[in-house]
PDB file of N, CA and C in Angstrom:
ATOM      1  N   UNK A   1     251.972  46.543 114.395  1.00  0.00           N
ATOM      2  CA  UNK A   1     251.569  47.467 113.348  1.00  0.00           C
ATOM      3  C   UNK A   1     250.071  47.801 113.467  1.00  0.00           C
ATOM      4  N   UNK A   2     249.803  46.507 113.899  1.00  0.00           N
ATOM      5  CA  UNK A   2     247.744  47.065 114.112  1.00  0.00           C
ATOM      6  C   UNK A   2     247.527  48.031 115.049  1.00  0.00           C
ATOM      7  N   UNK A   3     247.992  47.759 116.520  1.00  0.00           N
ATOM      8  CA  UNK A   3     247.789  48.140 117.164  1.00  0.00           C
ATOM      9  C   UNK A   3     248.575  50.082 117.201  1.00  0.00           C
ATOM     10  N   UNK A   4     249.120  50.207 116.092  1.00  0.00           N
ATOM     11  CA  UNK A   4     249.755  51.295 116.309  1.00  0.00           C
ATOM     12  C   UNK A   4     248.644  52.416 115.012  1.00  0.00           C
ATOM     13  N   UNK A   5     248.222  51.778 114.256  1.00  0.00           N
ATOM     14  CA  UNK A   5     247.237  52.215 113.142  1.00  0.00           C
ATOM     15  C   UNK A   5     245.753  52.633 113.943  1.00  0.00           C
ATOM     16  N   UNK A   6     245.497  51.559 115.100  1.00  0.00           N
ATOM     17  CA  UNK A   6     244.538  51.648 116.008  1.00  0.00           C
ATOM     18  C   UNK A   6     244.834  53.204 116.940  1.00  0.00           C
ATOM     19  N   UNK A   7     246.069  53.152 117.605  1.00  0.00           N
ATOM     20  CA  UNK A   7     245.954  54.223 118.170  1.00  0.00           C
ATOM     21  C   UNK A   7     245.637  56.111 117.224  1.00  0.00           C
ATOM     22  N   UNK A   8     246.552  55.610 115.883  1.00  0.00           N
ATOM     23  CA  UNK A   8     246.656  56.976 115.586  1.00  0.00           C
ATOM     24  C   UNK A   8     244.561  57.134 115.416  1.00  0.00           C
ATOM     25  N   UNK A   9     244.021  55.968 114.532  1.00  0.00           N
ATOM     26  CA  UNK A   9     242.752  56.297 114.462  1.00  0.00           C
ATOM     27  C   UNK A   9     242.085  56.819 114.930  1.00  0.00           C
ATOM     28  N   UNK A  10     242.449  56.501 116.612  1.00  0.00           N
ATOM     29  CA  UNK A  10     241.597  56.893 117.958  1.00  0.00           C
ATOM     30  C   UNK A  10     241.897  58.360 118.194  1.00  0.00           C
ATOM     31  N   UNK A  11     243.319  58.651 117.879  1.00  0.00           N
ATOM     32  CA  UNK A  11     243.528  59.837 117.777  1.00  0.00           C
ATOM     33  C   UNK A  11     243.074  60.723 117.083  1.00  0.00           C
ATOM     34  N   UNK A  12     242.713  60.547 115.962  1.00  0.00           N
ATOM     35  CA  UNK A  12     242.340  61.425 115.353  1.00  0.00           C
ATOM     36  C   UNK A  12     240.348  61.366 115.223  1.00  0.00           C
ATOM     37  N   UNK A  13     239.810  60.448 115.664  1.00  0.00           N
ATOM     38  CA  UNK A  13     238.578  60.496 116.224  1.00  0.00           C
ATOM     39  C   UNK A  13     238.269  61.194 117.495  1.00  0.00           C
ATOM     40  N   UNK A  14     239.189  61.184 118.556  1.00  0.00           N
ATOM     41  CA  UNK A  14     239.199  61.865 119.466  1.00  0.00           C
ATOM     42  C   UNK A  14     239.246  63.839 119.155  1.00  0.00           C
ATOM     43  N   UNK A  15     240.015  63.753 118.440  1.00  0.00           N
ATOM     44  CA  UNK A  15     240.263  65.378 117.907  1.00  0.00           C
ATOM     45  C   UNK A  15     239.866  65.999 116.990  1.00  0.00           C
ATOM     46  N   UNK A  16     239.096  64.861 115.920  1.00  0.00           N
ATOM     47  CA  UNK A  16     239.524  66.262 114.798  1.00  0.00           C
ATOM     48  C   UNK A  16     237.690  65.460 114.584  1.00  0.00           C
ATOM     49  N   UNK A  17     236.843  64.827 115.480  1.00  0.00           N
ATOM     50  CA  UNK A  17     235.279  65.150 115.095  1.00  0.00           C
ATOM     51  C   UNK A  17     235.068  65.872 115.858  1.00  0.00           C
ATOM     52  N   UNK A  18     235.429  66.855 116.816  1.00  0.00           N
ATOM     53  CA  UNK A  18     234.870  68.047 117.015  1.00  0.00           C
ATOM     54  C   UNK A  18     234.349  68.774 116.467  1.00  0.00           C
ATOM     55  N   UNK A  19     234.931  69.014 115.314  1.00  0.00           N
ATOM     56  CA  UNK A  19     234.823  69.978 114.303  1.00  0.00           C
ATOM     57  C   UNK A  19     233.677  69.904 113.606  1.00  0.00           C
ATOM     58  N   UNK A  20     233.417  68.257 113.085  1.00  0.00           N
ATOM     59  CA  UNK A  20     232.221  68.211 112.454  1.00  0.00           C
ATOM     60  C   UNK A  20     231.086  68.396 113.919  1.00  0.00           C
ATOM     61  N   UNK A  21     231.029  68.101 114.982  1.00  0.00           N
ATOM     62  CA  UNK A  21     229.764  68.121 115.943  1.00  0.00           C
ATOM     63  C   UNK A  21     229.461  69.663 116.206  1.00  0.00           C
ATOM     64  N   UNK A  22     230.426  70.503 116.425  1.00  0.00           N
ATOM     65  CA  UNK A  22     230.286  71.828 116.512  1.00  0.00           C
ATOM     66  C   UNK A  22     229.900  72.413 115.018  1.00  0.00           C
ATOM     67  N   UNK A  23     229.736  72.339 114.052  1.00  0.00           N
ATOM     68  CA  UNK A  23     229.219  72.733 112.891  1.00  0.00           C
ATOM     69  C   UNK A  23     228.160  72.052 112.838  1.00  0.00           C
ATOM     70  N   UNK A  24     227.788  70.422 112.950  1.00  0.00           N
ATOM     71  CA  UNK A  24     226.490  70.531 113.444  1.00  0.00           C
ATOM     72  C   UNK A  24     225.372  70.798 114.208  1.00  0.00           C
ATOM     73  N   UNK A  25     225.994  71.297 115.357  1.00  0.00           N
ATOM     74  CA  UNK A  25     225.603  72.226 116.406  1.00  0.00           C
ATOM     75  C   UNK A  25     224.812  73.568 116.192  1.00  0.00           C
ATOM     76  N   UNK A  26     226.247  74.335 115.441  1.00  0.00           N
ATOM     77  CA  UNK A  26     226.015  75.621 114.962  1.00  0.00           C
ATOM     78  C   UNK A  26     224.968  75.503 113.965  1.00  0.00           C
ATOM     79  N   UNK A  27     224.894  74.852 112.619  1.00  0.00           N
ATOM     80  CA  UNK A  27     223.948  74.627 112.008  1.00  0.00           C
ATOM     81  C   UNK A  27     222.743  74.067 112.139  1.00  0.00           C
ATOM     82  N   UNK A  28     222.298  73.014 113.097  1.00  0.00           N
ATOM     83  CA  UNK A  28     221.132  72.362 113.513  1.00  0.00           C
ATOM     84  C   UNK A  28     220.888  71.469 112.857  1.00  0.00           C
ATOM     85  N   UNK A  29     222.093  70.226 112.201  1.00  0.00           N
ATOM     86  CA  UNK A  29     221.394  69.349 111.368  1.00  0.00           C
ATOM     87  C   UNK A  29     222.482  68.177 111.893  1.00  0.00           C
ATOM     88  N   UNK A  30     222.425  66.870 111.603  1.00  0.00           N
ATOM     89  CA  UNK A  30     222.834  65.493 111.807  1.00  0.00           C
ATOM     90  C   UNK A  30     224.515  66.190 111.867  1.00  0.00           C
ATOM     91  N   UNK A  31     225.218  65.368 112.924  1.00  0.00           N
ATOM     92  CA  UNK A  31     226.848  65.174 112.741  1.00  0.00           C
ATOM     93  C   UNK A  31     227.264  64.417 112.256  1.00  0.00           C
ATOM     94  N   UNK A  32     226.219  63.376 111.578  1.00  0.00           N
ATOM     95  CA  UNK A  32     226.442  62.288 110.283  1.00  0.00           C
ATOM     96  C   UNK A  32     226.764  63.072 108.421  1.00  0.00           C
ATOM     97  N   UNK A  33     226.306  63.812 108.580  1.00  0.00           N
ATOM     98  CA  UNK A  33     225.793  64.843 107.433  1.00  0.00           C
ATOM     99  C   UNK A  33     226.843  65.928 107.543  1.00  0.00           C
ATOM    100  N   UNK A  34     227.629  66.291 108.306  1.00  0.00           N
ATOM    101  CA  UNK A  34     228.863  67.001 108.214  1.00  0.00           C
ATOM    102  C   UNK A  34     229.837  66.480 107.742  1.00  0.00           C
ATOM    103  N   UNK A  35     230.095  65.469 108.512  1.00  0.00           N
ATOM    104  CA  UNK A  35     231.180  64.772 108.558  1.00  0.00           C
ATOM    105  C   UNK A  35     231.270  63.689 106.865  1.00  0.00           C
ATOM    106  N   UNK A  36     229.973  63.322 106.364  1.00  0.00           N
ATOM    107  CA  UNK A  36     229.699  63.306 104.866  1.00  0.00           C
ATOM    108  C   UNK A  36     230.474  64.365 104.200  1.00  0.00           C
ATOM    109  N   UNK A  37     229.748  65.147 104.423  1.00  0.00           N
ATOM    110  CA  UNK A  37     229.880  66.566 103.806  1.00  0.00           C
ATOM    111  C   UNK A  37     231.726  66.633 103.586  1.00  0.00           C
ATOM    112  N   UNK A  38     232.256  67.084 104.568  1.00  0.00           N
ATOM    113  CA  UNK A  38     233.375  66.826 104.652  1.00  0.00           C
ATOM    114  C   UNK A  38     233.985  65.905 103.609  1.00  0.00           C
ATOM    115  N   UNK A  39     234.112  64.980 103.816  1.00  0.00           N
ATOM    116  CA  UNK A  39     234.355  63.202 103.150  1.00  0.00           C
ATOM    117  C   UNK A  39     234.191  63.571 101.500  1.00  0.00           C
ATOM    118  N   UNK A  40     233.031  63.907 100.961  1.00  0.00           N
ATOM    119  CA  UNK A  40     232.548  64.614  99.728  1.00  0.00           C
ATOM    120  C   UNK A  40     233.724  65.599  99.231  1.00  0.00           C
ATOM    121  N   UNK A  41     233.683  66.696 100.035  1.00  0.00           N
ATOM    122  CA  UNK A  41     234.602  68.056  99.458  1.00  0.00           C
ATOM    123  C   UNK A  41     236.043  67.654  99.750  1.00  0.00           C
ATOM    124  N   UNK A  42     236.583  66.879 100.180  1.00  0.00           N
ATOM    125  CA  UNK A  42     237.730  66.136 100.298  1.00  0.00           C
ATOM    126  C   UNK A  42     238.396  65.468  98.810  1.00  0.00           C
ATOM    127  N   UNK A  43     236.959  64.557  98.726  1.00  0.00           N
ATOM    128  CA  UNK A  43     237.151  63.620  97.384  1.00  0.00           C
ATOM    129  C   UNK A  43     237.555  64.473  96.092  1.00  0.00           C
ATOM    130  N   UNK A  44     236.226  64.903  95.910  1.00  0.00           N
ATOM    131  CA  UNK A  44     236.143  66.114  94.728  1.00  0.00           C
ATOM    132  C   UNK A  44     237.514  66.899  94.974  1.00  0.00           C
ATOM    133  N   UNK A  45     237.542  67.923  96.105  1.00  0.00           N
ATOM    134  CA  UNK A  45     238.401  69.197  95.966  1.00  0.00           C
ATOM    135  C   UNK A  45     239.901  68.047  96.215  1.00  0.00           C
ATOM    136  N   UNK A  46     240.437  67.194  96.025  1.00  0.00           N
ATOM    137  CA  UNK A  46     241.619  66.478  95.796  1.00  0.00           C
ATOM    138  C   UNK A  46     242.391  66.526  96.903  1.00  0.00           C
ATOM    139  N   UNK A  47     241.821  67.087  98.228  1.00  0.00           N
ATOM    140  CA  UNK A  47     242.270  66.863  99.499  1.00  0.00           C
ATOM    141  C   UNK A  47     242.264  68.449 100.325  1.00  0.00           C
ATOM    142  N   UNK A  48     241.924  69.447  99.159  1.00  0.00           N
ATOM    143  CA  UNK A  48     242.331  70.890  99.748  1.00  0.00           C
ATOM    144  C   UNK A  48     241.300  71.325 100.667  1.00  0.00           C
ATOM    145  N   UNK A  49     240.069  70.417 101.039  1.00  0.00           N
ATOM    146  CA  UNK A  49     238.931  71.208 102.758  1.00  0.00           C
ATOM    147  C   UNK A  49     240.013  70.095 103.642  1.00  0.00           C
ATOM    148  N   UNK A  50     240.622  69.439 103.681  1.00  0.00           N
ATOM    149  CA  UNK A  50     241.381  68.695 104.701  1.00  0.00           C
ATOM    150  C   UNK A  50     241.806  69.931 105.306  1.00  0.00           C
ATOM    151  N   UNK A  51     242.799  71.034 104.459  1.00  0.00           N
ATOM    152  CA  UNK A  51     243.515  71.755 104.912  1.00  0.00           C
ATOM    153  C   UNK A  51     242.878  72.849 106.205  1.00  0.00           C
ATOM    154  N   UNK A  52     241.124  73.496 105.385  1.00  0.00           N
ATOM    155  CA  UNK A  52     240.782  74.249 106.675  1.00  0.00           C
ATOM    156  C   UNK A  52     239.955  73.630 107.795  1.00  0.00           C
ATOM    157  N   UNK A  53     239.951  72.076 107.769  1.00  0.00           N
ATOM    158  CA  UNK A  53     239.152  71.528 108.346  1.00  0.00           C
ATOM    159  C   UNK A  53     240.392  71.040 109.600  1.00  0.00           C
ATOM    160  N   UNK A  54     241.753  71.511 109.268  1.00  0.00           N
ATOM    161  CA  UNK A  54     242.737  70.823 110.104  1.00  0.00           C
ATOM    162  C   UNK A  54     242.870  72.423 111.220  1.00  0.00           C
ATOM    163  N   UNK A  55     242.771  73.309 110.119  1.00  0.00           N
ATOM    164  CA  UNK A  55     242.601  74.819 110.890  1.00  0.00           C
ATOM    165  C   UNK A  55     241.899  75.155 111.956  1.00  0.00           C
ATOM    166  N   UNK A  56     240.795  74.476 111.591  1.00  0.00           N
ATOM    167  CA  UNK A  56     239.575  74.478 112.674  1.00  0.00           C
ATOM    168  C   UNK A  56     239.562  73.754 113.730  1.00  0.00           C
ATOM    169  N   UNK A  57     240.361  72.696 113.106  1.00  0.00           N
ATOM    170  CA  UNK A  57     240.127  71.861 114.818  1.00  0.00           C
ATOM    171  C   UNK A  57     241.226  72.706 115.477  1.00  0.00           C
ATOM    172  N   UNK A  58     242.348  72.872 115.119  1.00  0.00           N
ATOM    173  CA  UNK A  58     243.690  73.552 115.627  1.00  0.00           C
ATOM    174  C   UNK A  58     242.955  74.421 116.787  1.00  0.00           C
ATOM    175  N   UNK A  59     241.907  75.444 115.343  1.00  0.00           N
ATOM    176  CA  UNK A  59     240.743  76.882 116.502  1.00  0.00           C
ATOM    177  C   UNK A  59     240.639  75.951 117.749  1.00  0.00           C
ATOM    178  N   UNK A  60     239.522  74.858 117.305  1.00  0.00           N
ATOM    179  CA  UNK A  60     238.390  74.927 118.366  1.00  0.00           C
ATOM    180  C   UNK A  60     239.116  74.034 119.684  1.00  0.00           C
ATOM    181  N   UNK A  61     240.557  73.336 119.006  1.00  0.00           N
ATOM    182  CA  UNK A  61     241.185  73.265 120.339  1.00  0.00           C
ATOM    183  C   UNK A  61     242.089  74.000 121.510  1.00  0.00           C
ATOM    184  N   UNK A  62     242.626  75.100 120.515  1.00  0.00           N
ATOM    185  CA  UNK A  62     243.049  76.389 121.183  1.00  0.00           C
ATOM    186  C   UNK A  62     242.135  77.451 121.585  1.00  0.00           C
ATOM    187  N   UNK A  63     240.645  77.526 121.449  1.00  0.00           N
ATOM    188  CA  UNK A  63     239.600  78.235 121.374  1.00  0.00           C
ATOM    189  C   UNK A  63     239.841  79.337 122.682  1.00  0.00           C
ATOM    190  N   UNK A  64     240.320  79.121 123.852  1.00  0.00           N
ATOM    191  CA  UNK A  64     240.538  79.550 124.946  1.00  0.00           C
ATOM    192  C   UNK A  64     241.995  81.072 125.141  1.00  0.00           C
ATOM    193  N   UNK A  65     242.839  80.637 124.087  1.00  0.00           N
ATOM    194  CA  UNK A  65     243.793  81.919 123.738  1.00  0.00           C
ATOM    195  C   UNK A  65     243.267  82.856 122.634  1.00  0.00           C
ATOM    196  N   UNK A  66     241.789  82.622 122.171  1.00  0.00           N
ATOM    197  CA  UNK A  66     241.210  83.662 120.942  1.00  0.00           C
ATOM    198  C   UNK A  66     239.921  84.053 121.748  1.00  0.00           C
ATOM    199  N   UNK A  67     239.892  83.554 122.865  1.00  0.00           N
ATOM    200  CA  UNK A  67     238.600  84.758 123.504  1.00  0.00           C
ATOM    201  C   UNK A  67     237.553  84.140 123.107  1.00  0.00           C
ATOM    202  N   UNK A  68     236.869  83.398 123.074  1.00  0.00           N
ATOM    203  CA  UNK A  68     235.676  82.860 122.544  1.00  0.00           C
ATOM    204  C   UNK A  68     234.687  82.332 123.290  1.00  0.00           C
ATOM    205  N   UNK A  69     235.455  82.448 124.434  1.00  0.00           N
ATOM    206  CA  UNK A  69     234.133  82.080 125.430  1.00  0.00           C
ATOM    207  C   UNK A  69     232.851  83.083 125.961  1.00  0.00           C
ATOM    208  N   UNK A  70     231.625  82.779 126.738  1.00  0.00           N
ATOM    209  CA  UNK A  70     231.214  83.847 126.408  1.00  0.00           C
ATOM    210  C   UNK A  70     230.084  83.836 127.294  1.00  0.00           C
ATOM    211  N   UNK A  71     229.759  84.903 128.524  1.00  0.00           N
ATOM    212  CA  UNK A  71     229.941  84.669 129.762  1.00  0.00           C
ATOM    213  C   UNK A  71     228.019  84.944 129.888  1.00  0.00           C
ATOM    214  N   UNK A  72     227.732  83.738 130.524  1.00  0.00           N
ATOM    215  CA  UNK A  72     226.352  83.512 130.664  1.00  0.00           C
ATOM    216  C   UNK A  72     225.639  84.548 131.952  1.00  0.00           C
ATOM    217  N   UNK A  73     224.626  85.259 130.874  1.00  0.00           N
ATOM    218  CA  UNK A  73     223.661  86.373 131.892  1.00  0.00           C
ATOM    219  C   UNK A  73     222.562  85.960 132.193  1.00  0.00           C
ATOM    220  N   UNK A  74     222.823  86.487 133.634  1.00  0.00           N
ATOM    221  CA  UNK A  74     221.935  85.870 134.808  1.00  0.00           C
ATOM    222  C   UNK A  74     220.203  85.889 134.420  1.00  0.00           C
ATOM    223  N   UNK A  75     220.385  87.806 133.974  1.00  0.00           N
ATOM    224  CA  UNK A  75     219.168  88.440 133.350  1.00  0.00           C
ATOM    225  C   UNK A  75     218.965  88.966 132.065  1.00  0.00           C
ATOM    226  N   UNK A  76     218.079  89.665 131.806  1.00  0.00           N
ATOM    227  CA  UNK A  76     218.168  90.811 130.439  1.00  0.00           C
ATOM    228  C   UNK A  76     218.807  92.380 131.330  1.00  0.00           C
ATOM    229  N   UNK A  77     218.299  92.178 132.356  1.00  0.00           N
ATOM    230  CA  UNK A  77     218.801  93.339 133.168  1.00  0.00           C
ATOM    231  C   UNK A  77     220.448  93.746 133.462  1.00  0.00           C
ATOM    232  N   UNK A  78     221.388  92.268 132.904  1.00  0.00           N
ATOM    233  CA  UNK A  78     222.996  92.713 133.489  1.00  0.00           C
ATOM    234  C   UNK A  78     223.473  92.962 131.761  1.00  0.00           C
ATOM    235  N   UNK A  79     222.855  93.577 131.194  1.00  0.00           N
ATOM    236  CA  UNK A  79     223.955  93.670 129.574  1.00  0.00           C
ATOM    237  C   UNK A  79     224.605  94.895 130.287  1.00  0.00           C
TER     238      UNK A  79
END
């Protein structure tokens, strides 16, 4: 039973803190402080940011069938 509580954990550390590191990314502040953040609006809102926070990882792991990549110029000269 431990060892099966262990895996899902890992699992879901593996996948779904993306989400908070790329929002701290995008924003420029601690991935300690998201992932708070998160934890907070969870408590309060009675579980309903779980829901777009499950959306997002879904995005940022399918990110590749919505076009989002985004193709590095050499110069100012190739727009």
């Amino acid at each position: 039973m431990k060892r099966t509580l262990q895996k899902i954990a890992f699992f879901f550390e593996m996948r779904s803190f993306g989400v908070c590191s790329w929002w701290a990314a995008k924003l420029g502040i601690q991935t300690n402080k998201v992932r708070l953040g998160f934890i907070y609006a969870t408590c309060i809102g009675l579980g309903s940011p779980l829901i777009p926070y499950l959306i997002m990882a879904w995005i940022l792991e399918h990110k590749h069938y919505f076009g989002f990549k985004r193709s590095k110029r050499a110069s100012i000269w190739e727009l």
